[in-house]
PDB file of N, CA and C in Angstrom:
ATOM      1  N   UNK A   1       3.815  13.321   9.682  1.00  0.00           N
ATOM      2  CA  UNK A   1       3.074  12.319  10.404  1.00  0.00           C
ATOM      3  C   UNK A   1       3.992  11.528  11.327  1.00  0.00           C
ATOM      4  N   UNK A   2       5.237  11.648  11.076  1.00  0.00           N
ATOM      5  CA  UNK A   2       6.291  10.572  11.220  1.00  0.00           C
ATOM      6  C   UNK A   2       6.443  11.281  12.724  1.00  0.00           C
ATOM      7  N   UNK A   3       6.879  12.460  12.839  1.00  0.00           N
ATOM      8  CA  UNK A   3       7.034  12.867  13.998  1.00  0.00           C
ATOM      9  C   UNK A   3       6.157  13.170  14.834  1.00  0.00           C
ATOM     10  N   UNK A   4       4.950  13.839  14.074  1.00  0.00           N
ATOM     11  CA  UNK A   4       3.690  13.592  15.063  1.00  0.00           C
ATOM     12  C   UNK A   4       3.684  12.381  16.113  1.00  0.00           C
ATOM     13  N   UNK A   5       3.871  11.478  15.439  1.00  0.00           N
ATOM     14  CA  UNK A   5       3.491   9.988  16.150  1.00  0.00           C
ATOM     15  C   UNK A   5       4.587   9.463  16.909  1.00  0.00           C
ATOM     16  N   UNK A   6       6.023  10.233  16.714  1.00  0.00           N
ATOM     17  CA  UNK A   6       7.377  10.131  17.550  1.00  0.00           C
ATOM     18  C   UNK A   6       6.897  10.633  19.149  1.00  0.00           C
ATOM     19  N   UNK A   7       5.899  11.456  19.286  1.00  0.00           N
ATOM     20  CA  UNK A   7       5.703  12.645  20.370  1.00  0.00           C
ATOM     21  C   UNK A   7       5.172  11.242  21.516  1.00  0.00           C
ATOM     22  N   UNK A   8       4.149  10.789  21.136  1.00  0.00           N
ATOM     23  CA  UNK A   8       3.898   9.770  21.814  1.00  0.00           C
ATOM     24  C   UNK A   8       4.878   9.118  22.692  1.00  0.00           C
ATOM     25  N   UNK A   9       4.358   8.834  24.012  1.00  0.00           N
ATOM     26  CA  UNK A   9       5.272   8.181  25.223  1.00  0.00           C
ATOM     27  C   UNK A   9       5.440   6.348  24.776  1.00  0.00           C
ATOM     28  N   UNK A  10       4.636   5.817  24.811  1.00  0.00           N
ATOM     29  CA  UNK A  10       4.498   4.484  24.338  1.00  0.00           C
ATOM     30  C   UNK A  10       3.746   4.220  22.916  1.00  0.00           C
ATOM     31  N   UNK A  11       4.946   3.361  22.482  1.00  0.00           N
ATOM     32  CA  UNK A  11       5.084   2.968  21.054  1.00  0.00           C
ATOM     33  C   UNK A  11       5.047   1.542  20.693  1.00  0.00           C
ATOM     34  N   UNK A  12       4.530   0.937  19.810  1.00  0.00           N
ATOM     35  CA  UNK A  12       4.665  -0.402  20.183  1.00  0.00           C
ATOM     36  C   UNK A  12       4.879  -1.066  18.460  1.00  0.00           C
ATOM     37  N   UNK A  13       6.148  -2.231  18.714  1.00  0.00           N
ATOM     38  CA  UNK A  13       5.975  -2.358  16.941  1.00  0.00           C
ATOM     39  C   UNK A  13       5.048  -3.920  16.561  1.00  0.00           C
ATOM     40  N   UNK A  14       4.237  -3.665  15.522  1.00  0.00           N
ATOM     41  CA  UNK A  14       3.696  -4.923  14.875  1.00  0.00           C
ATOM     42  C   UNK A  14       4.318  -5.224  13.736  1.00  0.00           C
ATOM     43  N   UNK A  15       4.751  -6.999  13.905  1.00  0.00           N
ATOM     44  CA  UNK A  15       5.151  -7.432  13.168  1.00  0.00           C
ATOM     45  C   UNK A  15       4.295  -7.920  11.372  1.00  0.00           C
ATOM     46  N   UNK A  16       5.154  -8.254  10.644  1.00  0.00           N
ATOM     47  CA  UNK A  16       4.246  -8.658   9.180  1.00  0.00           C
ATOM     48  C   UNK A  16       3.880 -10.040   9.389  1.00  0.00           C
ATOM     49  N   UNK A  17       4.675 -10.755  10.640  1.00  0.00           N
ATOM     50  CA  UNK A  17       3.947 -12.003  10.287  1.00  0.00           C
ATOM     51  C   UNK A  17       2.301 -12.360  11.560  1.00  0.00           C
ATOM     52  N   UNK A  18       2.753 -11.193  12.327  1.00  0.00           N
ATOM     53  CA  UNK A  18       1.119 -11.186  12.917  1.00  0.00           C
ATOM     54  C   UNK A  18       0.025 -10.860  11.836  1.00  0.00           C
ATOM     55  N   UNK A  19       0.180 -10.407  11.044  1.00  0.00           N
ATOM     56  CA  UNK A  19      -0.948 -10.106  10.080  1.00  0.00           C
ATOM     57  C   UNK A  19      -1.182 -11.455   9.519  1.00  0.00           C
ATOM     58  N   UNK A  20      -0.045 -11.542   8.888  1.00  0.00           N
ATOM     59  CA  UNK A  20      -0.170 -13.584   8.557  1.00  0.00           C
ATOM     60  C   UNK A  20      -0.701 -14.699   9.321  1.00  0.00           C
ATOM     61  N   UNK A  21      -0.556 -14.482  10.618  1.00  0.00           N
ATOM     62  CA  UNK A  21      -1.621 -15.024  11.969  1.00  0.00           C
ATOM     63  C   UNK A  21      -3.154 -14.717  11.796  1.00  0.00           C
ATOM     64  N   UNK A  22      -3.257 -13.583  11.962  1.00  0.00           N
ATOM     65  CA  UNK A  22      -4.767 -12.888  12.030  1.00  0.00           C
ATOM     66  C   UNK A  22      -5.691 -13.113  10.595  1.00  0.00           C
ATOM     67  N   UNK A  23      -4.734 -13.179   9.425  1.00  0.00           N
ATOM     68  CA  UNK A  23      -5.680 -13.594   8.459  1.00  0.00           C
ATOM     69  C   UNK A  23      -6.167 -15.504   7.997  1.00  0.00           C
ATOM     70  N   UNK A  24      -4.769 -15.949   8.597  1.00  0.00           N
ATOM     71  CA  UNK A  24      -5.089 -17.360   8.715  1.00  0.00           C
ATOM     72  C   UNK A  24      -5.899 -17.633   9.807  1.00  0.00           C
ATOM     73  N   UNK A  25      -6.213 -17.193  11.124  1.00  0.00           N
ATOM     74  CA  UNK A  25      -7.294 -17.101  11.782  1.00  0.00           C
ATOM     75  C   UNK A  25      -8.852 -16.947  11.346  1.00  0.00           C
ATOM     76  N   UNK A  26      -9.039 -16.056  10.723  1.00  0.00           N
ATOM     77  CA  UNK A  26      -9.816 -15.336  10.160  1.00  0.00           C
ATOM     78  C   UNK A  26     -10.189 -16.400   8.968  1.00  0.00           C
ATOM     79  N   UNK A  27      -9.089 -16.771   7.773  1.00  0.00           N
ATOM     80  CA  UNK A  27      -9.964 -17.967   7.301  1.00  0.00           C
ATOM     81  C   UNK A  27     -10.221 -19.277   7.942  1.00  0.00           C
ATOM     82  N   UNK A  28      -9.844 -19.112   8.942  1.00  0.00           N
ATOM     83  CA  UNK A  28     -10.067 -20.532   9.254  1.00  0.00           C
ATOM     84  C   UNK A  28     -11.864 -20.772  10.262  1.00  0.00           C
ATOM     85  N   UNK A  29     -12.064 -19.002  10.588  1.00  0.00           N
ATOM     86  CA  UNK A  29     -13.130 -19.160  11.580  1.00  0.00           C
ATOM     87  C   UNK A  29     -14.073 -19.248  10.147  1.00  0.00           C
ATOM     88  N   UNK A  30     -13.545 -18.616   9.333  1.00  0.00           N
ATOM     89  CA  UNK A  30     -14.729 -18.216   8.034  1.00  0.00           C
ATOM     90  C   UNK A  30     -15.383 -19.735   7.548  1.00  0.00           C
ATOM     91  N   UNK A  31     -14.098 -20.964   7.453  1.00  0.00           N
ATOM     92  CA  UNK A  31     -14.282 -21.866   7.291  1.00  0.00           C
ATOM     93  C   UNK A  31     -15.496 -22.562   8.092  1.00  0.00           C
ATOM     94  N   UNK A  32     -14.924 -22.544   8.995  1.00  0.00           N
ATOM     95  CA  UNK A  32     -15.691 -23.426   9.878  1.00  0.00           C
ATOM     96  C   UNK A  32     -16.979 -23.171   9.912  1.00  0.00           C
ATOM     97  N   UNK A  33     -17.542 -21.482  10.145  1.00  0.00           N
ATOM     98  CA  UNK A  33     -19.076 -21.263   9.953  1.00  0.00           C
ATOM     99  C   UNK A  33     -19.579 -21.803   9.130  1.00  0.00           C
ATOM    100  N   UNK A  34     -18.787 -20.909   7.589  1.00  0.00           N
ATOM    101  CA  UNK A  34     -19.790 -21.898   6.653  1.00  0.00           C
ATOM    102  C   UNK A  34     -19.924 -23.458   6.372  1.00  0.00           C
ATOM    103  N   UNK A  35     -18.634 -24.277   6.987  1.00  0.00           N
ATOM    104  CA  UNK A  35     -18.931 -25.802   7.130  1.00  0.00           C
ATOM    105  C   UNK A  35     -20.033 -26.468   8.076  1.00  0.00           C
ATOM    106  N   UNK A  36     -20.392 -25.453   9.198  1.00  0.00           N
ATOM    107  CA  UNK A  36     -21.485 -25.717   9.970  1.00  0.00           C
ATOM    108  C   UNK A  36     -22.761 -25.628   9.496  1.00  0.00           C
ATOM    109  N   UNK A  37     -22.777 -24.006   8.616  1.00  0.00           N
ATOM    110  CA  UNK A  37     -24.203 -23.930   8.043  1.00  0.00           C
ATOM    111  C   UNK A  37     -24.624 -24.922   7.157  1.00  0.00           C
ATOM    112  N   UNK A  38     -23.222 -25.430   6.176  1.00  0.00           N
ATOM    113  CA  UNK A  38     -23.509 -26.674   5.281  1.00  0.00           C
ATOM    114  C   UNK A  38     -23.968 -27.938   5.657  1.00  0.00           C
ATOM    115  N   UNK A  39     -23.613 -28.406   6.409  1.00  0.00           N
ATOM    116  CA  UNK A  39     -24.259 -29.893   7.491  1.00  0.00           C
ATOM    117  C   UNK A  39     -25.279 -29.323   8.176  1.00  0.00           C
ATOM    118  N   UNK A  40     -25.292 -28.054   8.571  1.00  0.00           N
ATOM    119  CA  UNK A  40     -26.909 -28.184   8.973  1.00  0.00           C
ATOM    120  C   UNK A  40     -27.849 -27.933   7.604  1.00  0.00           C
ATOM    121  N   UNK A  41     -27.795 -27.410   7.410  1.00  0.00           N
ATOM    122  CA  UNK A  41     -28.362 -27.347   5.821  1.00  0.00           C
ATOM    123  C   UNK A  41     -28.998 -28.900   4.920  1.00  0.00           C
ATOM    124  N   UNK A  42     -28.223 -29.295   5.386  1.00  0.00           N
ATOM    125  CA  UNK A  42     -27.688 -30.862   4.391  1.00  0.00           C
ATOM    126  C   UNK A  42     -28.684 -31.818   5.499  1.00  0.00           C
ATOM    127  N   UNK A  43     -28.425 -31.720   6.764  1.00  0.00           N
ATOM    128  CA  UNK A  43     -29.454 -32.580   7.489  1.00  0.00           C
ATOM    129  C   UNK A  43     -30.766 -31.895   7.322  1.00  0.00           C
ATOM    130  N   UNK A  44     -30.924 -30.958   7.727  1.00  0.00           N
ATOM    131  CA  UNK A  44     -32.308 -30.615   7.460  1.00  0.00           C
ATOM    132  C   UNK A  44     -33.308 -31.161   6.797  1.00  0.00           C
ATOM    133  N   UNK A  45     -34.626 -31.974   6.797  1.00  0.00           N
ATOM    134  CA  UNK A  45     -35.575 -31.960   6.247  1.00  0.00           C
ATOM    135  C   UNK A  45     -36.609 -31.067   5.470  1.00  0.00           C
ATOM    136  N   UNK A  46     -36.205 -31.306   3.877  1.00  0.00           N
ATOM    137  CA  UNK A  46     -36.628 -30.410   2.999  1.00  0.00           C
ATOM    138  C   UNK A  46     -38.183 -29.937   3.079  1.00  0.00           C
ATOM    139  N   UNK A  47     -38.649 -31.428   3.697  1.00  0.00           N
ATOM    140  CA  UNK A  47     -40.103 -31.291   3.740  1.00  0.00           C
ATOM    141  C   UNK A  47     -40.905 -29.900   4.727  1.00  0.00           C
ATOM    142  N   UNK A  48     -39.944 -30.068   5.881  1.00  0.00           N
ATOM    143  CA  UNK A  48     -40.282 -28.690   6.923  1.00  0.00           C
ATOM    144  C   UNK A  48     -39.894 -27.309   6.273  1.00  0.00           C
ATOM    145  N   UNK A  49     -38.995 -27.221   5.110  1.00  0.00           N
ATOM    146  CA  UNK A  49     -38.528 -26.027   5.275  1.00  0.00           C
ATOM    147  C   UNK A  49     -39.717 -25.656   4.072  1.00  0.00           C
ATOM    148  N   UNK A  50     -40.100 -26.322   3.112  1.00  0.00           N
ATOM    149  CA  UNK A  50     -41.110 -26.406   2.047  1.00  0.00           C
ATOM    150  C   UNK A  50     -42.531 -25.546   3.157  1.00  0.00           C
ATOM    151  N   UNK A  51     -42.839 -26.056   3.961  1.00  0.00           N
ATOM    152  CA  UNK A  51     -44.051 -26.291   4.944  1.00  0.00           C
ATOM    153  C   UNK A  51     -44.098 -24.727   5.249  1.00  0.00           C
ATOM    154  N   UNK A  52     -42.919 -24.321   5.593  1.00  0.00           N
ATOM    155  CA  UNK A  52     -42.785 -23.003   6.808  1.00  0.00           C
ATOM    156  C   UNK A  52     -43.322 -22.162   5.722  1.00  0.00           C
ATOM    157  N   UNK A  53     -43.107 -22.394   4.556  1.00  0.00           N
ATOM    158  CA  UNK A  53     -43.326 -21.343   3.301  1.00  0.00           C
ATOM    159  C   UNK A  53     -44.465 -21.331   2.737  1.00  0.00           C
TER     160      UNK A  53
END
């Protein structure tokens, strides 16, 4: 595999701490959605959502 992938003209290296970027990204967007759905959630009037049903 090693040389298979040597054949290639452009090569490019990724580092271990970009992964450490991309997953602290990643929780942080995760965060935020579900902190949005929670305050909207939380304001919401129980009485309308009772109603729709």
């Amino acid at each position: 595999m090693s040389d298979w992938l040597q054949k290639y003209p452009y090569r490019i290296t990724i580092s271990i701490w970009l992964f450490g970027v991309v997953g602290i990204l990643i929780l942080l967007l995760a965060l935020l959605v579900v902190g949005l759905n929670t305050i909207k959630a939380a304001i919401t009037n129980p009485v309308k959502s009772l109603r729709a049903e």
